[in-house]
C-alpha atoms as a PDB file:
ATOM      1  CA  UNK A   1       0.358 -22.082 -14.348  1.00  0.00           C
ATOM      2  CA  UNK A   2       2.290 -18.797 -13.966  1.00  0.00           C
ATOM      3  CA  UNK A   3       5.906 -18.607 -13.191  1.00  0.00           C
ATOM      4  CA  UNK A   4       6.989 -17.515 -10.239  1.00  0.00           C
ATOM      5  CA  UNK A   5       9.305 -14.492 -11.612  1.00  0.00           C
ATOM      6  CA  UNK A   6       6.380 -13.129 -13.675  1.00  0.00           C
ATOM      7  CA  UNK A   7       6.214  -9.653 -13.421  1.00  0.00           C
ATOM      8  CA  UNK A   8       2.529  -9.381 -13.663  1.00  0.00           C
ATOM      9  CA  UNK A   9       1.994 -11.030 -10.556  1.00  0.00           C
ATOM     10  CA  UNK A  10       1.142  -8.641  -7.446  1.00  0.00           C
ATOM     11  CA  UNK A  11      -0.309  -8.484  -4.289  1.00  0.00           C
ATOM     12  CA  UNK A  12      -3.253  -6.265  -2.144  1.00  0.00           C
ATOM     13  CA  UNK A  13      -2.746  -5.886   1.885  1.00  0.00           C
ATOM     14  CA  UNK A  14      -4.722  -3.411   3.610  1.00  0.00           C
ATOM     15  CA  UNK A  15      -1.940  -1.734   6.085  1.00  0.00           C
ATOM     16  CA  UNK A  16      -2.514   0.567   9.136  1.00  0.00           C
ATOM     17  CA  UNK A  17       0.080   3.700   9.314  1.00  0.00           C
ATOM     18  CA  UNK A  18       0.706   4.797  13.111  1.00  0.00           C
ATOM     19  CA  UNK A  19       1.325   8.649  13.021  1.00  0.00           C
ATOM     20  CA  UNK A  20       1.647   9.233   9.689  1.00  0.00           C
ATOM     21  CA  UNK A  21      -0.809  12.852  10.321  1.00  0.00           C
ATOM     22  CA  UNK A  22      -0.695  14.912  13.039  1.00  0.00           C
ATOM     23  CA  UNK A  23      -3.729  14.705  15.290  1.00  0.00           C
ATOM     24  CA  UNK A  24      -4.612  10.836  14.067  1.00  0.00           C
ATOM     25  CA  UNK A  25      -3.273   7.896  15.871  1.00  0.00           C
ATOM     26  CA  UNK A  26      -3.839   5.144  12.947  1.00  0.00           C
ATOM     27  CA  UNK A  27      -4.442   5.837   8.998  1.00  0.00           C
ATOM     28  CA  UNK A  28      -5.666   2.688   7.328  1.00  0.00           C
ATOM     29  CA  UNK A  29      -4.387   2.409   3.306  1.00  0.00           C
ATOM     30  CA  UNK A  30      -3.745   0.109   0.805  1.00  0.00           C
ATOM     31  CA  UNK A  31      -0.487  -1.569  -0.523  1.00  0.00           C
ATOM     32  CA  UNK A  32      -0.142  -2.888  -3.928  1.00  0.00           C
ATOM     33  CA  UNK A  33       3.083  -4.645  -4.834  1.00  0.00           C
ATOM     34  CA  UNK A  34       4.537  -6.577  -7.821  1.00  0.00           C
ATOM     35  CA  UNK A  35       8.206  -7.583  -8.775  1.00  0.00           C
ATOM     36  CA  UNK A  36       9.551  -4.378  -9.282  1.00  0.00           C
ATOM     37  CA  UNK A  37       6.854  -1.539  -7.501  1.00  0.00           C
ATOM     38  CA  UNK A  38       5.057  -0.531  -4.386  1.00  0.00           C
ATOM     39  CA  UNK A  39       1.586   1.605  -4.514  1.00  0.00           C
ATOM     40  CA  UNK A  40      -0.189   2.838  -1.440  1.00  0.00           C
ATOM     41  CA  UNK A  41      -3.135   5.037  -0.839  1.00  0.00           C
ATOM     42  CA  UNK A  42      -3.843   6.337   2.399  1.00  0.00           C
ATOM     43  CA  UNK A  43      -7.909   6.981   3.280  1.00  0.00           C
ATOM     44  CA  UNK A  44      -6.736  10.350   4.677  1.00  0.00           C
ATOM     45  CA  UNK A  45      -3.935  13.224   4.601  1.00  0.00           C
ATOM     46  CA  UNK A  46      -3.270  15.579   2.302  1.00  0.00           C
ATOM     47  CA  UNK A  47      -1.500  13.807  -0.227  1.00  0.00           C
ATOM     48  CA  UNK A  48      -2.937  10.126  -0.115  1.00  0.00           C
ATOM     49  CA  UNK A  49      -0.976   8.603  -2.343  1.00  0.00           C
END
């Protein structure tokens, strides 16, 4: 079993960003998180991470 306060531990949601480009109404991504970081990639824009 792994301890709850292990850093190696994360976590994957698929979110949905209202606004976040001009012109689009929602941008679908995904969110990685652990302990100490977030990550998340948008499907569109620009920059998408």
């Amino acid at each position: 079993m792994v301890p709850a306060n292990d850093e190696r531990r994360f976590v994957v949601t698929e979110v949905n960003y209202t606004n976040l480009l001009p012109g689009e109404k929602v941008v679908p991504g995904l969110l990685v998180r652990t302990a100490g970081f977030t990550y998340i990639i948008y499907s569109a824009g620009e920059n998408p991470e």
